[in-house]
Protein backbone atom coordinates (compact mmCIF):
# COMPACT_ATOMS: atom_id res chain seq x y z
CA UNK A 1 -97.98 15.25 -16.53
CA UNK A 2 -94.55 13.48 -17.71
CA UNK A 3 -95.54 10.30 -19.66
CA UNK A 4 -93.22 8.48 -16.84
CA UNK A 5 -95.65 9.56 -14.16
CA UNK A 6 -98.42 7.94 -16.50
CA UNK A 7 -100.10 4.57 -15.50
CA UNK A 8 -97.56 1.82 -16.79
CA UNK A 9 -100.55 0.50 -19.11
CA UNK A 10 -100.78 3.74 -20.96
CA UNK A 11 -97.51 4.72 -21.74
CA UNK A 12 -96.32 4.17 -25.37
CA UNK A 13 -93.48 2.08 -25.63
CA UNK A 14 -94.90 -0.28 -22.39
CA UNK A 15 -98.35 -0.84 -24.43
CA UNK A 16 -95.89 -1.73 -27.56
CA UNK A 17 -94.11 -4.34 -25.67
CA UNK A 18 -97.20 -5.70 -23.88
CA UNK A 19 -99.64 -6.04 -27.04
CA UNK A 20 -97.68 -4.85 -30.50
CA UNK A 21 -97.43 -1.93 -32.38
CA UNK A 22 -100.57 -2.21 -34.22
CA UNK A 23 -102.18 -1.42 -30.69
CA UNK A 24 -101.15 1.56 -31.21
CA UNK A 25 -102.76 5.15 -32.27
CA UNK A 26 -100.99 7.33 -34.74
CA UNK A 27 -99.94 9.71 -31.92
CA UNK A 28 -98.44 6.83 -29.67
CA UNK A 29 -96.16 5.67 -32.29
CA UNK A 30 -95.08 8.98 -33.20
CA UNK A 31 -94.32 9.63 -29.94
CA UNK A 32 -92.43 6.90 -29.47
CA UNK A 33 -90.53 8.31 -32.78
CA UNK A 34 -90.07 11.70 -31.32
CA UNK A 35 -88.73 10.08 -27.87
CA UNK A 36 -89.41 13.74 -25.80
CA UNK A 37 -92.05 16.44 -26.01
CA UNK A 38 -91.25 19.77 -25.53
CA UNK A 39 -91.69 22.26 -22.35
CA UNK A 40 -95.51 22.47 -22.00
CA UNK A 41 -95.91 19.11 -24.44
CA UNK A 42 -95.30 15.42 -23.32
CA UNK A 43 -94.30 13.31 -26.70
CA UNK A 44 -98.16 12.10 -27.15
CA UNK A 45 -99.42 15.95 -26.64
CA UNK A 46 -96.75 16.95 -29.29
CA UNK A 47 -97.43 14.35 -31.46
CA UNK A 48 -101.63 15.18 -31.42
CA UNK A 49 -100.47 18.52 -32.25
CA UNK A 50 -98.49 17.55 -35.07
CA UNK A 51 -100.54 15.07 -36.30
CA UNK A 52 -103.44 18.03 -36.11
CA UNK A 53 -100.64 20.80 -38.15
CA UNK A 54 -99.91 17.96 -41.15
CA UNK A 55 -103.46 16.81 -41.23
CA UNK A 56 -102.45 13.06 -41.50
CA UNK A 57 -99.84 10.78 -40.27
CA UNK A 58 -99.06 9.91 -44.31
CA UNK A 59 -98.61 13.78 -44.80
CA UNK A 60 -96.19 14.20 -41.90
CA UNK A 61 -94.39 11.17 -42.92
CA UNK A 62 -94.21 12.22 -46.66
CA UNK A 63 -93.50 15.84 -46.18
CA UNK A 64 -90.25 17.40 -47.45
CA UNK A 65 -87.46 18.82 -45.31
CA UNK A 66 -88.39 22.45 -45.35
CA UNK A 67 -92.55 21.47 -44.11
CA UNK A 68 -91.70 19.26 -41.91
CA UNK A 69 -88.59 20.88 -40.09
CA UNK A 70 -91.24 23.80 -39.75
CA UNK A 71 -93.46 21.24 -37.84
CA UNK A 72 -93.17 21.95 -34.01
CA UNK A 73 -90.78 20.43 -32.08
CA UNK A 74 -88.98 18.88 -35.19
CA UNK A 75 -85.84 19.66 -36.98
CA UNK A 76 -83.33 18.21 -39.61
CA UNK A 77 -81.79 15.72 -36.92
CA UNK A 78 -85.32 14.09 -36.97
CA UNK A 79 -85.85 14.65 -40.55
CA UNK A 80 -82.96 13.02 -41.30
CA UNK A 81 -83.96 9.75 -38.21
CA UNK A 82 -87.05 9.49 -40.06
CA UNK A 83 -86.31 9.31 -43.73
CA UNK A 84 -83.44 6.23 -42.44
CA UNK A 85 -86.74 4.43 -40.70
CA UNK A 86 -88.57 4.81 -43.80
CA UNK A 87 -85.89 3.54 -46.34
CA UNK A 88 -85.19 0.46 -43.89
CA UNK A 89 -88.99 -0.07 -43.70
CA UNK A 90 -88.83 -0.21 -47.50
CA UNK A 91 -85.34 -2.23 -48.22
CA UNK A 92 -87.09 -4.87 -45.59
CA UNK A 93 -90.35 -5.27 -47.70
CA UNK A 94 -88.34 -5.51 -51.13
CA UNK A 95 -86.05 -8.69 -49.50
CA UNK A 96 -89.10 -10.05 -48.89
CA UNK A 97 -90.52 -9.96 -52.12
CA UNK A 98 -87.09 -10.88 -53.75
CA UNK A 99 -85.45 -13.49 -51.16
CA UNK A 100 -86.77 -16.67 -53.90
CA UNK A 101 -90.60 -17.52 -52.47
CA UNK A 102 -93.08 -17.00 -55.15
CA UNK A 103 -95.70 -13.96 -55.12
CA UNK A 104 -98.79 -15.73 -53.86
CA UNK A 105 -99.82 -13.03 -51.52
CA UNK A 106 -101.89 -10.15 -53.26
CA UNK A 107 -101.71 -8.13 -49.85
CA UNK A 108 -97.84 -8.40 -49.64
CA UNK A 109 -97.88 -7.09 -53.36
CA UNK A 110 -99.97 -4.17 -53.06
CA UNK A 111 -98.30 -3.14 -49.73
CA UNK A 112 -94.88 -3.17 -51.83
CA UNK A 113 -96.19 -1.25 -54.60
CA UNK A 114 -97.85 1.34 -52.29
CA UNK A 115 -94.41 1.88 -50.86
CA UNK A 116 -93.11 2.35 -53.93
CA UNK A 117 -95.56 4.99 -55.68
CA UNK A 118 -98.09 6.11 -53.33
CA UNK A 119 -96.28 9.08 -52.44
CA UNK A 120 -95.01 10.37 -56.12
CA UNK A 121 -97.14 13.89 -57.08
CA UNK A 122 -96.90 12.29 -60.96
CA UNK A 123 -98.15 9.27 -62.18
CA UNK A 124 -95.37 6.42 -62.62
CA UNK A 125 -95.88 3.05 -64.55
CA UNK A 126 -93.76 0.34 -62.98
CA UNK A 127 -93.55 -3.20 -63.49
CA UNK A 128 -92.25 -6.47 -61.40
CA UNK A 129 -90.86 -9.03 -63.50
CA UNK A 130 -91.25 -12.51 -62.42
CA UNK A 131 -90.01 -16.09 -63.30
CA UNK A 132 -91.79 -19.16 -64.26
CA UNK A 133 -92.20 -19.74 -60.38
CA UNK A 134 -93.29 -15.71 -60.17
CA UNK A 135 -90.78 -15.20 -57.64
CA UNK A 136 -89.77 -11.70 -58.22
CA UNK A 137 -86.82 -10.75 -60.92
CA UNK A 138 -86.77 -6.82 -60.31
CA UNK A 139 -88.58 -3.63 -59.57
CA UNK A 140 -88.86 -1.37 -62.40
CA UNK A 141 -90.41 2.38 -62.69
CA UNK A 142 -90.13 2.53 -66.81
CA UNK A 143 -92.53 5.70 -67.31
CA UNK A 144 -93.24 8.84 -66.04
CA UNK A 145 -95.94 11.43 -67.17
CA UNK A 146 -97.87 14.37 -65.10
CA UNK A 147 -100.60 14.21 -63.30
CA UNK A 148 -102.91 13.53 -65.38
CA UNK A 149 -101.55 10.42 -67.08
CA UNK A 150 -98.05 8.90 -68.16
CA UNK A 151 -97.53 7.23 -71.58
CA UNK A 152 -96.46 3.60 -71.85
CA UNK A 153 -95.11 2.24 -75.15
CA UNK A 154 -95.57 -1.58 -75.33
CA UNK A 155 -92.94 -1.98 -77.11
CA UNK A 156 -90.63 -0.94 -74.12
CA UNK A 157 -92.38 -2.78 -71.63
CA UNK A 158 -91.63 -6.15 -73.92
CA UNK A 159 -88.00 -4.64 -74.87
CA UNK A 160 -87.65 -4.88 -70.35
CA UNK A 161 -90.05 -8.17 -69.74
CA UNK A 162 -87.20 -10.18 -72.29
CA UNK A 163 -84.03 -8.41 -71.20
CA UNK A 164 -84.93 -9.58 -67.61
CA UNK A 165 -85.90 -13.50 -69.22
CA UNK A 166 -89.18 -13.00 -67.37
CA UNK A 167 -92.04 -15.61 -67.62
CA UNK A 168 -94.73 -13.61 -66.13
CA UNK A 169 -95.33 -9.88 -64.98
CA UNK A 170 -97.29 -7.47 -62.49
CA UNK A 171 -98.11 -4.25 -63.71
CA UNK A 172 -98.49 -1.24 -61.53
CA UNK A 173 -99.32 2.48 -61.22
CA UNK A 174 -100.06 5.54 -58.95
CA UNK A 175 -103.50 7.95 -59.48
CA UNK A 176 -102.28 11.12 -58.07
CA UNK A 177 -105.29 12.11 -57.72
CA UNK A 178 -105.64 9.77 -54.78
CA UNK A 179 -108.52 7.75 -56.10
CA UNK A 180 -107.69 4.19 -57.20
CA UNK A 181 -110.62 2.81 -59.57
CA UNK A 182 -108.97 2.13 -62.95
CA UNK A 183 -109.93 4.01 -65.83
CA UNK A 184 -110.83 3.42 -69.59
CA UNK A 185 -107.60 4.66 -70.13
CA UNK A 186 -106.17 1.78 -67.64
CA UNK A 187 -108.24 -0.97 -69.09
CA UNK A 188 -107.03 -0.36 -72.75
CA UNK A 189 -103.45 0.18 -72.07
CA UNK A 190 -103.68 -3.33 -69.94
CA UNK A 191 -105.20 -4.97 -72.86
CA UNK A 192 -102.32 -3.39 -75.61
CA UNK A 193 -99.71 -4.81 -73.18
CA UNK A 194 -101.33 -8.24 -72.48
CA UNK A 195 -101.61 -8.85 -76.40
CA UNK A 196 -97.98 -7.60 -77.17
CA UNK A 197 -96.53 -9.87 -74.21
CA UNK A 198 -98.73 -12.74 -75.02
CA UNK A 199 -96.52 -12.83 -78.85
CA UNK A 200 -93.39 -13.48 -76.61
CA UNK A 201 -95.36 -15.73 -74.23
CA UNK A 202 -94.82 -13.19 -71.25
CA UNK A 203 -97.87 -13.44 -69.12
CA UNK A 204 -99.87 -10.36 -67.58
CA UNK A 205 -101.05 -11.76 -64.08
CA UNK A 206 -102.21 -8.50 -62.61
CA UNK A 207 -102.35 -4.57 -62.33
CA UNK A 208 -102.42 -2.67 -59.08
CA UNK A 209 -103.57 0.73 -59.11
CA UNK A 210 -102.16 2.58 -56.22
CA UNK A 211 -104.13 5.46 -54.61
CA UNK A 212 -104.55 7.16 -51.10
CA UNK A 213 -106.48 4.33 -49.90
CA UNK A 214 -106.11 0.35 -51.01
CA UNK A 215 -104.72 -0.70 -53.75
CA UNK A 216 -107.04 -1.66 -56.34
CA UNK A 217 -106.11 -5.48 -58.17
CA UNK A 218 -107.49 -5.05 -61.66
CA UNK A 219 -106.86 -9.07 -61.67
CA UNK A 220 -109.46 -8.91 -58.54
CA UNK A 221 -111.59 -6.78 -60.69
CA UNK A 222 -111.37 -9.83 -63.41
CA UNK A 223 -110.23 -7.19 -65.84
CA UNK A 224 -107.01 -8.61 -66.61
């Protein structure tokens, strides 16, 4: 049956409208991405299917051009439609974290920073730079390493914290491996670049460890 000849209640884009997208399963919103099924498939059958091929939403959304123009029913026209929704879903988080209110929302953090690195295959060591109000300076990725761990040099890190004037920084990073407990490894790094900021009175107000699931505030943690 053609999701038109569906009950008005259950159709997609009329459930949207009537009580938000969160209301929504993974399938319904993708269907309302894919806008038709194909012969055989309404949009929700096709999107089950292809939520069942990826394994995950996340995976279909994060897959490269080749796997996901394999998926069924897809292409590079919708490859293409999907990596523009995902790049405006990102550009509209960042104005909110830069548009001059200070960061006083953890959640809002994390949800940036998972936008930012949960999806790399390497680990990446970033950093927000704040003012003396910690509204937000700039984003910056400053290392890179495999999977199993990237180097950070302190001395960079303060080289970046002065060049932007900040006052105060957040300190963030991705475990490939999915899992998002901080390490020995994190704790000690966190502690080398607390004490080197703290000589230049640069203060260390968190680090976010980003995994598959929530972020993890080390702050939270009272590690920092």
């Amino acid at each position: 049956m053609a999701i038109k000849d569906w009950p008005a209640d259950d159709r997609p884009r009329e459930k949207l409208l009537r009580a938000g997208a969160k209301a929504l399963s993974d399938a319904e919103l993708l269907a309302i991405f894919l806008r038709t099924g194909v012969k055989g498939l309404s949009a929700v059958d096709l999107a089950r299917q292809l939520l069942s091929e990826f394994g995950s939403l996340r995976r279909l959304l994060e897959a490269d051009e080749p796997s996901f123009c394999n998926g069924h029913g897809l292409g590079q026209a919708k490859f293409v439609q999907l990596q523009a929704v995902l790049e405006m879903s990102r550009r509209h988080l960042e104005s909110t974290m830069i548009r001059g209110e200070a960061l006083k929302d953890c959640d809002l953090t994390k949800n940036y920073l998972k936008q930012r690195l949960r999806a790399y295959p390497h680990e990446v060591f970033a950093c927000l730079f704040l003012d003396n109000q910690h509204r937000m300076i700039a984003f910056e990725e400053l290392f890179r390493g495999t999977i199993d761990g990237a180097s950070v040099y302190p001395r960079e890190v303060v080289k970046q914290a002065l060049q932007h004037n900040a006052a105060a920084v957040i300190f963030a990073h991705n475990h490939p491996s999915g899992v998002a407990e901080p390490s020995q490894a994190d704790i000690h790094i966190t502690r080398r670049l607390k004490s080197a900021l703290e000589l230049v009175d640069i203060r260390v107000l968190d680090h976010i460890i980003v995994g598959d699931d929530e972020p993890i505030s080390m702050a939270q943690l009272g590690q920092i």
